[in-house]
C-alpha atoms as a PDB file:
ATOM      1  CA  UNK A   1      21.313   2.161  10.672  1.00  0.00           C
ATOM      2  CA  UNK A   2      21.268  -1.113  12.514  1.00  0.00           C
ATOM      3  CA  UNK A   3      18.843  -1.342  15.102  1.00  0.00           C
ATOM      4  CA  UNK A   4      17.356  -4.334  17.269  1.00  0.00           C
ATOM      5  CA  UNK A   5      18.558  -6.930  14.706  1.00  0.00           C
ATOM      6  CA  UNK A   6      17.119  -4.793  11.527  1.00  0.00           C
ATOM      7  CA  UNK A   7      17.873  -2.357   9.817  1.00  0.00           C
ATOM      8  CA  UNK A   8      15.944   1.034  10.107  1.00  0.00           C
ATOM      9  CA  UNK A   9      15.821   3.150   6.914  1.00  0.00           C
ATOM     10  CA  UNK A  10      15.304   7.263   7.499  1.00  0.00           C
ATOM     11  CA  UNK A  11      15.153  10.129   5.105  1.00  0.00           C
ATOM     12  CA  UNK A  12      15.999  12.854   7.620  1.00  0.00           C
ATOM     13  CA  UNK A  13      19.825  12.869   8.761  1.00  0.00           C
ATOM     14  CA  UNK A  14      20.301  10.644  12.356  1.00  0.00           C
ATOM     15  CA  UNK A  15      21.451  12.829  14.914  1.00  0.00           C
ATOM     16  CA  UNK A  16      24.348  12.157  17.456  1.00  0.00           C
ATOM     17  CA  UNK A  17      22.112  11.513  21.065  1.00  0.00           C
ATOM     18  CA  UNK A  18      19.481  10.499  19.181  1.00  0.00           C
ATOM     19  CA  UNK A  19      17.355   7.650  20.308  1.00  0.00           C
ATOM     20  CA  UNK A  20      14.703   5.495  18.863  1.00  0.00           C
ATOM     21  CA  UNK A  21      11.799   4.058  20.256  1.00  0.00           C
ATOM     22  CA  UNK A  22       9.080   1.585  19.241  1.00  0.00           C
ATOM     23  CA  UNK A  23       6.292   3.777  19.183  1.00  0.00           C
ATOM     24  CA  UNK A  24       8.748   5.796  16.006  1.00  0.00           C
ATOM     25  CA  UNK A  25       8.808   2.510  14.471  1.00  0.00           C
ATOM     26  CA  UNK A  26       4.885   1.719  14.566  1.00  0.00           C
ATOM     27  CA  UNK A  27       4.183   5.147  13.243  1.00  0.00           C
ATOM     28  CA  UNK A  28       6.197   4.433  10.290  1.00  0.00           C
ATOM     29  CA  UNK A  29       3.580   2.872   7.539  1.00  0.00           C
ATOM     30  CA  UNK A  30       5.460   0.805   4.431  1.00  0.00           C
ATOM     31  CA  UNK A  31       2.050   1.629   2.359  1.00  0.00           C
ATOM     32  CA  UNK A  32      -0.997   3.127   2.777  1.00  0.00           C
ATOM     33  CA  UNK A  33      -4.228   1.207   3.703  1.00  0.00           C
ATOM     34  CA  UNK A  34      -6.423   2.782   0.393  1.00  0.00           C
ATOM     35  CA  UNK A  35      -6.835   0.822  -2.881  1.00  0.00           C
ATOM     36  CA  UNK A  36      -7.117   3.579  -6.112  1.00  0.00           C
ATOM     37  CA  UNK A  37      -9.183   2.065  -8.394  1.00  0.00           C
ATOM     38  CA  UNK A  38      -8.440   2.960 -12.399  1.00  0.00           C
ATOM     39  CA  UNK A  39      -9.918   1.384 -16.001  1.00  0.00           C
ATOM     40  CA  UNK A  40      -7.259  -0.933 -17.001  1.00  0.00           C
ATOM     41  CA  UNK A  41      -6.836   0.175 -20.479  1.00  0.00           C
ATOM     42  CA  UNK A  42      -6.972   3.757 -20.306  1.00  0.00           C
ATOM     43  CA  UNK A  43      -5.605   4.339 -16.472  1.00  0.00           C
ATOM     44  CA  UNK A  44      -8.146   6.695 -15.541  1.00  0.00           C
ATOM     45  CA  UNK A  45      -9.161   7.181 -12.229  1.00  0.00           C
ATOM     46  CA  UNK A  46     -12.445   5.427 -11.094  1.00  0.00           C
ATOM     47  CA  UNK A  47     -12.891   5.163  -7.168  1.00  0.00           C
ATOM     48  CA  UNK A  48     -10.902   5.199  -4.223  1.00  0.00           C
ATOM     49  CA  UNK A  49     -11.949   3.309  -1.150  1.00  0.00           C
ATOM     50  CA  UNK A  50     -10.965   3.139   2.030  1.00  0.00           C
ATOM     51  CA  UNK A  51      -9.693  -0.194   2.970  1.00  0.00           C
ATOM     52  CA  UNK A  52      -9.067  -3.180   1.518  1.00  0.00           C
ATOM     53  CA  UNK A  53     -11.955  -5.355   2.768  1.00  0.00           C
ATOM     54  CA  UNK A  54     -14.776  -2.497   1.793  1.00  0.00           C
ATOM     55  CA  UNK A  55     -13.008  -2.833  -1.819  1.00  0.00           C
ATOM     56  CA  UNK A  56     -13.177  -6.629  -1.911  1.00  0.00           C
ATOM     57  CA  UNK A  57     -16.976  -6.630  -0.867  1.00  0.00           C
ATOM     58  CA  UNK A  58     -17.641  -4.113  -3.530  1.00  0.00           C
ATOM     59  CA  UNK A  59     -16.022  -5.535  -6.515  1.00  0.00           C
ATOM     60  CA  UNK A  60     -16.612  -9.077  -5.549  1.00  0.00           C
ATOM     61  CA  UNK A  61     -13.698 -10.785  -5.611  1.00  0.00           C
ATOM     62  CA  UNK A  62     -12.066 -13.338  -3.107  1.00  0.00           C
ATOM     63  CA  UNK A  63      -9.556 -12.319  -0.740  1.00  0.00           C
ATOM     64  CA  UNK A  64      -6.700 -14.830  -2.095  1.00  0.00           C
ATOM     65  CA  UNK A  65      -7.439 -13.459  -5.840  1.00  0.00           C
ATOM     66  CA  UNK A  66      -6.959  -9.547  -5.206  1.00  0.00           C
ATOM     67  CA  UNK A  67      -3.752 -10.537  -3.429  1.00  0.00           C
ATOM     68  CA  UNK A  68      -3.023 -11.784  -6.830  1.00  0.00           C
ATOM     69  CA  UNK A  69      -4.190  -9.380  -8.639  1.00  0.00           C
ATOM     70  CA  UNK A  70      -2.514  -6.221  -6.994  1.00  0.00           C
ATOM     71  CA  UNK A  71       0.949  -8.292  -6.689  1.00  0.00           C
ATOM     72  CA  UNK A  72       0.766  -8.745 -10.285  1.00  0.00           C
ATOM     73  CA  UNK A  73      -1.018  -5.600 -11.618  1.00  0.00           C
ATOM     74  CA  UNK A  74      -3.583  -8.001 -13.339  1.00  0.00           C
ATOM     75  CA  UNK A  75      -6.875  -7.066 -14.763  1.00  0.00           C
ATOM     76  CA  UNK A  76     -10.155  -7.897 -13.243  1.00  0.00           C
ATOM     77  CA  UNK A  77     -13.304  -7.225 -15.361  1.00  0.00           C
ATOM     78  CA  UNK A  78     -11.649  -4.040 -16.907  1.00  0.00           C
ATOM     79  CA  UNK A  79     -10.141  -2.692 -13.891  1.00  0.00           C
ATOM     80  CA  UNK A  80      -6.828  -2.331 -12.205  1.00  0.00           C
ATOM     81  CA  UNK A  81      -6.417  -1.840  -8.406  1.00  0.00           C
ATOM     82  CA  UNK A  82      -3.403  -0.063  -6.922  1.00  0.00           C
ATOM     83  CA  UNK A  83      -1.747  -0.013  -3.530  1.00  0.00           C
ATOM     84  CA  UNK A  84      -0.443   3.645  -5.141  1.00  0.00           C
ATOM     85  CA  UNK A  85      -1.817   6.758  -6.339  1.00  0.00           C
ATOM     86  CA  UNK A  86      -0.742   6.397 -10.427  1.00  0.00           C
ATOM     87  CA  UNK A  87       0.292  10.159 -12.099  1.00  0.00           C
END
């Protein structure tokens, strides 16, 4: 549904009368803030923290490089760090 310029994606049905505000929009999150932690050969779960920056201070890696490494699902001294809970 096209809406200020953008496009606004819902998975319940838009009723007619309907009307959207921005406070609706900022509620909406795209991801959640966690990072799930899991051994990158075997995909078991290790840790779950919080937020991003509590993650990078305990596993010691620079900001730029666990971009990098989440982007690309890359390993980083055996372990893989997901924006998403794996099944």
């Amino acid at each position: 549904m096209p809406w200020k310029n953008k496009f606004l994606l819902s998975f319940n049905k838009v009723q007619e009368g309907y009307k959207i505000t921005d406070t609706k929009i900022q509620n909406c999150k795209s991801r959640p803030l966690g990072v799930w932690v899991y051994d990158y050969k075997t995909h078991n779960f290790i840790s779950s923290e919080p937020s991003v920056k509590s993650c990078i201070v305990k596993y010691n890696v620079s900001p730029t490089h666990f971009k990098r490494i989440r982007k690309f699902g890359l390993e980083f001294k055996g372990k893989l760090f997901s924006n998403h809970k794996l099944i």
